[in-house]
C-alpha atoms as a PDB file:
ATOM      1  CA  UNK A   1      -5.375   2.675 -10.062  1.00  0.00           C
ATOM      2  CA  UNK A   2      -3.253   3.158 -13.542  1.00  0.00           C
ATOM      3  CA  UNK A   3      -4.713   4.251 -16.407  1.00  0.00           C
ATOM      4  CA  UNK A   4      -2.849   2.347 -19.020  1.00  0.00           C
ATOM      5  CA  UNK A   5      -4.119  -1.573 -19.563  1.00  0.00           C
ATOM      6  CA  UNK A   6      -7.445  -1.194 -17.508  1.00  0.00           C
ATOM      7  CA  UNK A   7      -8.991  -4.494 -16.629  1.00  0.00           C
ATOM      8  CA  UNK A   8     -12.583  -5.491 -15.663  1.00  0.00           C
ATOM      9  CA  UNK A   9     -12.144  -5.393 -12.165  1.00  0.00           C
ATOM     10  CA  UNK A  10     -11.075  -1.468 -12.664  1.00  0.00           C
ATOM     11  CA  UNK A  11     -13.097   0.497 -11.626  1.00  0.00           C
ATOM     12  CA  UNK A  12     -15.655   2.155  -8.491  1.00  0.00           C
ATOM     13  CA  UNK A  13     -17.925  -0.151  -6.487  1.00  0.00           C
ATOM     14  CA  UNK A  14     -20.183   0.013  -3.381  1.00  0.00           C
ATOM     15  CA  UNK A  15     -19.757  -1.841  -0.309  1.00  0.00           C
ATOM     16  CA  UNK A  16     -22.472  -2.975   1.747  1.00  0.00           C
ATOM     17  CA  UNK A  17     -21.887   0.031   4.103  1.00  0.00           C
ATOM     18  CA  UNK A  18     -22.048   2.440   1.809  1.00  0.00           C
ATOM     19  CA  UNK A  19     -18.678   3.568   0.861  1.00  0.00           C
ATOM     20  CA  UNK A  20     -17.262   3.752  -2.378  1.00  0.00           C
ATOM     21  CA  UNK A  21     -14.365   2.070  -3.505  1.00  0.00           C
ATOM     22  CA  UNK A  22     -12.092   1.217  -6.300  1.00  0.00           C
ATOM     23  CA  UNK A  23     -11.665  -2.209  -7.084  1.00  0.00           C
ATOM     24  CA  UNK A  24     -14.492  -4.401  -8.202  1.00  0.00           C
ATOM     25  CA  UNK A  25     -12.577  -7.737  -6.765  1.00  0.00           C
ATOM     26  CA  UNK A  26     -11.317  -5.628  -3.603  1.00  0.00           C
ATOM     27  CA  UNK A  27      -7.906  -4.466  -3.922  1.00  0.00           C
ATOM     28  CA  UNK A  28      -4.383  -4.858  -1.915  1.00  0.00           C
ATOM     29  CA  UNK A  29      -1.462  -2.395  -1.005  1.00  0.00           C
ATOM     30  CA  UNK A  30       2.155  -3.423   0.171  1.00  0.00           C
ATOM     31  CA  UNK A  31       3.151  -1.597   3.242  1.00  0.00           C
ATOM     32  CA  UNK A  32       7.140  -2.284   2.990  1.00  0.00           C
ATOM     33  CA  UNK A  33       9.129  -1.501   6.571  1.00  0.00           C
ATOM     34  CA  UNK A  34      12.271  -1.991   8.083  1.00  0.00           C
ATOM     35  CA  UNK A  35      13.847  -1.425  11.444  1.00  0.00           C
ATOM     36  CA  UNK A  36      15.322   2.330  11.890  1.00  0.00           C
ATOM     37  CA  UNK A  37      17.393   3.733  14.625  1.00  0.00           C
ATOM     38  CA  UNK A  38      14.385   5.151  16.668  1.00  0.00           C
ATOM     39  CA  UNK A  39      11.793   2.167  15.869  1.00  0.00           C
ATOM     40  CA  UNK A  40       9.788   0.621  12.804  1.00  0.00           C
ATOM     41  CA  UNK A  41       9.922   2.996   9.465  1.00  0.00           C
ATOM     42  CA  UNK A  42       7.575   2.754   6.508  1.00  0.00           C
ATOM     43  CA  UNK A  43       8.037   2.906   2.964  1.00  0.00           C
ATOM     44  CA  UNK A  44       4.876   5.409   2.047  1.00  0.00           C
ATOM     45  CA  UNK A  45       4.179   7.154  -1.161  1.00  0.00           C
ATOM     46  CA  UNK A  46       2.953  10.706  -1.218  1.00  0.00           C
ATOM     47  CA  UNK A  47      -0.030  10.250  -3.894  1.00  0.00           C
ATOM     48  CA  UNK A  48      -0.696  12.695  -6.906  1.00  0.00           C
ATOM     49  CA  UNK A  49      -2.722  15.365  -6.216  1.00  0.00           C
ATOM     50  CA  UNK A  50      -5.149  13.948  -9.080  1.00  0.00           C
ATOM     51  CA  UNK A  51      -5.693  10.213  -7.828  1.00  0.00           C
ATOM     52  CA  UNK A  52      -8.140   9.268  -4.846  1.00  0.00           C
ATOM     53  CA  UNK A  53      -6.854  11.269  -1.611  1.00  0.00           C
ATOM     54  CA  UNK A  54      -4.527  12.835  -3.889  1.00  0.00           C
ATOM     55  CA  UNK A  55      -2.069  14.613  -1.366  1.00  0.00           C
ATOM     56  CA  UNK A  56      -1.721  12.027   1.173  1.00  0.00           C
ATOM     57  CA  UNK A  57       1.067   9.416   2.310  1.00  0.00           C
ATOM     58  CA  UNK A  58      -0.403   5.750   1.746  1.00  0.00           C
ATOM     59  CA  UNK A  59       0.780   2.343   0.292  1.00  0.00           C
ATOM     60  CA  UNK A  60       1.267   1.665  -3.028  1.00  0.00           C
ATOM     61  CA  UNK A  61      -1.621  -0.693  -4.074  1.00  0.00           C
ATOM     62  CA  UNK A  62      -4.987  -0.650  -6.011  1.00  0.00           C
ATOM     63  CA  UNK A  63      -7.673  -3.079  -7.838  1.00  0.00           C
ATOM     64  CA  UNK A  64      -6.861  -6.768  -7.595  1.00  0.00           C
ATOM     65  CA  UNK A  65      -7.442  -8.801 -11.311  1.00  0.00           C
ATOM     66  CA  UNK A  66      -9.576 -11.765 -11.201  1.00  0.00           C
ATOM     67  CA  UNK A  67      -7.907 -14.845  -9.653  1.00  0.00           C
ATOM     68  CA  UNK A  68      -4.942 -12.509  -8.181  1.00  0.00           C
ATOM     69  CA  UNK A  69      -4.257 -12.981  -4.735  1.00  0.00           C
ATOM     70  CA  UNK A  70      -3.788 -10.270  -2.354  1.00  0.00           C
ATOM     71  CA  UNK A  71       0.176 -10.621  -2.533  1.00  0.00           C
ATOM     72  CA  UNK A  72       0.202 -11.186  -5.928  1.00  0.00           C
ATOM     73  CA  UNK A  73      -1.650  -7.608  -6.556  1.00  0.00           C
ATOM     74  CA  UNK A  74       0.243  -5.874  -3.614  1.00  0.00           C
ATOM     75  CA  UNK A  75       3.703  -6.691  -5.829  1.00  0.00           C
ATOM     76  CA  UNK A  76       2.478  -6.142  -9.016  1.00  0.00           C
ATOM     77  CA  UNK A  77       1.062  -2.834  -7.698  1.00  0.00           C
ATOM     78  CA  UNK A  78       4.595  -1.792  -5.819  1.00  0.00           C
ATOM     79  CA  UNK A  79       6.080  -2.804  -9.301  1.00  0.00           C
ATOM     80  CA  UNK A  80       3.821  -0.567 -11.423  1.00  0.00           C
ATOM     81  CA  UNK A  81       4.370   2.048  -8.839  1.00  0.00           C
ATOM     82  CA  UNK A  82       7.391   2.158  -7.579  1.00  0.00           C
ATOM     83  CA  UNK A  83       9.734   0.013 -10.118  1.00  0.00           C
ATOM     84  CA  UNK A  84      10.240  -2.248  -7.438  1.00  0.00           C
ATOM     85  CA  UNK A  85      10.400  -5.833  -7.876  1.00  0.00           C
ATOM     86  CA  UNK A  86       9.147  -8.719  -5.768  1.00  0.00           C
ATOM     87  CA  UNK A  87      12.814 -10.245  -5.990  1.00  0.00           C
ATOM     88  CA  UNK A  88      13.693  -7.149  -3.800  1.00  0.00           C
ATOM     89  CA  UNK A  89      11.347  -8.390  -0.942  1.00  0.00           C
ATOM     90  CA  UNK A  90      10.332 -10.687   1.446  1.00  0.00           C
ATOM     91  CA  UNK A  91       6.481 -11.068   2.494  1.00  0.00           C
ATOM     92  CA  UNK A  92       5.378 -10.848   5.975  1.00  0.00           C
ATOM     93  CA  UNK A  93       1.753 -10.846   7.389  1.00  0.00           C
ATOM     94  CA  UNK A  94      -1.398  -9.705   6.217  1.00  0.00           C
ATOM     95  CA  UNK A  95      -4.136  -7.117   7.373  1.00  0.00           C
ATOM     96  CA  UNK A  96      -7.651  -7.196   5.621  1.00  0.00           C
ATOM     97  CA  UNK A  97      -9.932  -4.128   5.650  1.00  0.00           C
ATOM     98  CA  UNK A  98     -13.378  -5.761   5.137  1.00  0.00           C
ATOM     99  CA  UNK A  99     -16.156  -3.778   4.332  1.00  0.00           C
ATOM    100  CA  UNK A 100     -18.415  -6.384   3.265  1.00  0.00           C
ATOM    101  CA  UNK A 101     -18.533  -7.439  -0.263  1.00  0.00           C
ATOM    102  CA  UNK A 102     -15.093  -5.576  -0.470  1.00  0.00           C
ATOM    103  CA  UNK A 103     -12.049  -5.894   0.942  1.00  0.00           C
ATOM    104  CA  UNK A 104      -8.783  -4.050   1.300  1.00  0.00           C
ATOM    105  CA  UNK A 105      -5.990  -6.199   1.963  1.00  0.00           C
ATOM    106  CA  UNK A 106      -2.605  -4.812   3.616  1.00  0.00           C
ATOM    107  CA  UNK A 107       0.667  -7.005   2.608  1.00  0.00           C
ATOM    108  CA  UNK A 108       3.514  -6.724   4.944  1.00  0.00           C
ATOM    109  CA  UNK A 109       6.914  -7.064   3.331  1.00  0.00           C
ATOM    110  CA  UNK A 110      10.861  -6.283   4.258  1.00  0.00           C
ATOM    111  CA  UNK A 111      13.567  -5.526   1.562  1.00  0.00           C
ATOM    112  CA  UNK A 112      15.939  -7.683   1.156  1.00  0.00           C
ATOM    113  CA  UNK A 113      18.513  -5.168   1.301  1.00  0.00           C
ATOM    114  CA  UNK A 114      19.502  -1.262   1.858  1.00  0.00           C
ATOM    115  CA  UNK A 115      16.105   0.411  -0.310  1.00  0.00           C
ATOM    116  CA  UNK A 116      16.897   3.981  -1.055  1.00  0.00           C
ATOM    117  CA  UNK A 117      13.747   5.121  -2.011  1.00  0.00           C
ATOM    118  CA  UNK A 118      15.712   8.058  -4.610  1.00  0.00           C
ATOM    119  CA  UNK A 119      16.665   4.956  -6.529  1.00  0.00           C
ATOM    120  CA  UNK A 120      12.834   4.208  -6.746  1.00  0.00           C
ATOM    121  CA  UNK A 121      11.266   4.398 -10.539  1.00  0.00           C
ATOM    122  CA  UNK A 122       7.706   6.360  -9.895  1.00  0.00           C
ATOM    123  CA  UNK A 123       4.719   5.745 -12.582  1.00  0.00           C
ATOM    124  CA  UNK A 124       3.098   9.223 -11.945  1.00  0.00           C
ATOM    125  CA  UNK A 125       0.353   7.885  -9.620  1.00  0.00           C
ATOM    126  CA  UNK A 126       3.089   9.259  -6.795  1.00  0.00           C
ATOM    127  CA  UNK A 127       4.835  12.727  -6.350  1.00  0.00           C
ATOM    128  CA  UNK A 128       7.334  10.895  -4.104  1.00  0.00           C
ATOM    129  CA  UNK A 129       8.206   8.041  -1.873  1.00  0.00           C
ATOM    130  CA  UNK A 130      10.070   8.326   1.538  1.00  0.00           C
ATOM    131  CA  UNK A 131      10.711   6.135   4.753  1.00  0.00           C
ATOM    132  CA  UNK A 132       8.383   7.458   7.210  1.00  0.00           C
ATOM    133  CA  UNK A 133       9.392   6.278  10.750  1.00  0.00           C
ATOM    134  CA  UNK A 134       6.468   5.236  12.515  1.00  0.00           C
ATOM    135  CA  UNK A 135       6.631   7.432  15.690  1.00  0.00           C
ATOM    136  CA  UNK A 136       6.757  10.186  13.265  1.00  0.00           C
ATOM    137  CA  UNK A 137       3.326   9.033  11.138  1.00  0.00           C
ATOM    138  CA  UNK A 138       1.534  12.337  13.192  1.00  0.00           C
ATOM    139  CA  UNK A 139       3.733  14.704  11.021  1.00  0.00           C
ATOM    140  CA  UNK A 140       2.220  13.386   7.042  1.00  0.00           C
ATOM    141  CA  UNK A 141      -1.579  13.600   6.254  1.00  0.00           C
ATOM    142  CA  UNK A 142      -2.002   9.441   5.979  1.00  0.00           C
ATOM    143  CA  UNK A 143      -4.222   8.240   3.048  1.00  0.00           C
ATOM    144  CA  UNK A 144      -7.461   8.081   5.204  1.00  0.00           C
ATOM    145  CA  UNK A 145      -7.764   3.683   4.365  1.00  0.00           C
ATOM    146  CA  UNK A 146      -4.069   3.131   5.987  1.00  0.00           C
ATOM    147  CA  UNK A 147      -4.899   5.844   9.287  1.00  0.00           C
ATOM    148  CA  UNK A 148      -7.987   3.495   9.700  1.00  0.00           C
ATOM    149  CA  UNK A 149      -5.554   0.114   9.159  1.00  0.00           C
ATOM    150  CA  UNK A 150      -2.782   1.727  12.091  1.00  0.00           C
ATOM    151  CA  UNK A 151      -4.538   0.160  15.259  1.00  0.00           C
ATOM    152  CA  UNK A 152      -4.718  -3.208  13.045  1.00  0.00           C
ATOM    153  CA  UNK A 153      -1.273  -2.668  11.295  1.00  0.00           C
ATOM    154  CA  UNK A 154       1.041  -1.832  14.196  1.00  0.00           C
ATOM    155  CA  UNK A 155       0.891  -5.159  16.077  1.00  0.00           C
ATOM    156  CA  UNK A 156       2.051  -6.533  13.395  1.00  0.00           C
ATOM    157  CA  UNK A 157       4.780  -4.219  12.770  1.00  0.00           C
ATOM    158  CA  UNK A 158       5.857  -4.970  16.717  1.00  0.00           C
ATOM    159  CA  UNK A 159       5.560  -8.435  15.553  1.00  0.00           C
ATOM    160  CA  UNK A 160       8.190  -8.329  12.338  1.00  0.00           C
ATOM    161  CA  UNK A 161      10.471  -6.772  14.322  1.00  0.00           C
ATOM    162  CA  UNK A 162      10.875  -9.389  16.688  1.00  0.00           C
END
C-alpha cells in the first residue's frame, strides 16, 4: 500500500461478499520461511500503526499493477518493504485467498542464505520485521487476512520443509 508512485490499480474495492479491500487487480504478499531449531519460522512484519490492521504481524505485500503476476507483485512488494531483493530468494508454492472478483494471493519463498532481518531496509509501512517461529504464531496479533490463510498456509509450510 505505499504512498509514493500510486498506480490505477491503488486503491479500495468491494468483493462480491462484501468486504473491502485494497487492490483493484487483487493483490499478493510473500510469506518468506525457513527451517528453525524447533520447526518452520516466518519472516512477518509488524505493520504501522497507521496502515490497514496497523499493529499486527502480516506479510509484506499489497495491490498488484496491471499485467503483474502474483510473484512478480509479492517481490516487488518485499522489495519496497523490506529492501529485500528477489536475487535473495527462491519461490515456493502459492496460496490464493479468493473472495470473488478479488483475490489475495500468498507467495511462498526461502532465502537463499542466513536473512537477519536487523540488516532489513524498512519503507515506513513496518515498525519492524522478525522471524516468528510458527509454533509460537499464538504469542503476535496476526494481520487478520494471513490468521484466515494459516489452515491453507501450513500444509504447505510442512510441505517446503520436506
Amino acid at each position: 500500500m505505499a504512498t509514493i508512485g500510486l498506480t490505477v490499480t491503488d486503491g479500495w474495492t468491494t468483493c462480491s461478499l462484501g468486504h473491502r479491500h485494497w487492490g483493484r487487480a487483487g493483490a499478493a504478499g510473500l510469506l518468506v520461511h525457513r527451517d528453525g531449531d524447533g520447526g518452520p519460522e516466518l519472516l512477518l512484519q509488524h505493520r504501522a500503526l497507521w496502515s490497514h490492521h496497523g499493529g499486527t504481524w502480516g506479510t509484506p505485500g499489497g495491490a498488484l499493477h496491471l499485467d503483474e503476476t502474483p510473484e512478480q507483485g509479492a517481490l516487488r512488494e518485499v522489495e519496497e518493504e523490506l529492501g529485500l531483493p528477489a536475487r535473495d530468494l527462491v519461490l515456493g508454492a502459492r496460496s490464493v485467498d479468493d473472495h470473488g472478483g478479488w483475490a489475495y494471493t500468498t507467495v511462498l519463498a526461502r532465502p537463499v542464505g542466513d536473512l537477519d532481518p536487523a540488516r532489513l531496509r524498512l519503507d515506513g509501512e513496518s515498525t519492524g520485521v522478525a522471524w516468528v517461529p510458527l509454533a509460537g504464531l499464538h504469542q503476535v496479533t496476526l494481520h487478520p487476512g494471513l490468521a484466515g490463510s494459516m489452515a491453507r498456509l501450513r500444509p504447505l509450510l510442512g510441505a517446503a520443509a520436506a
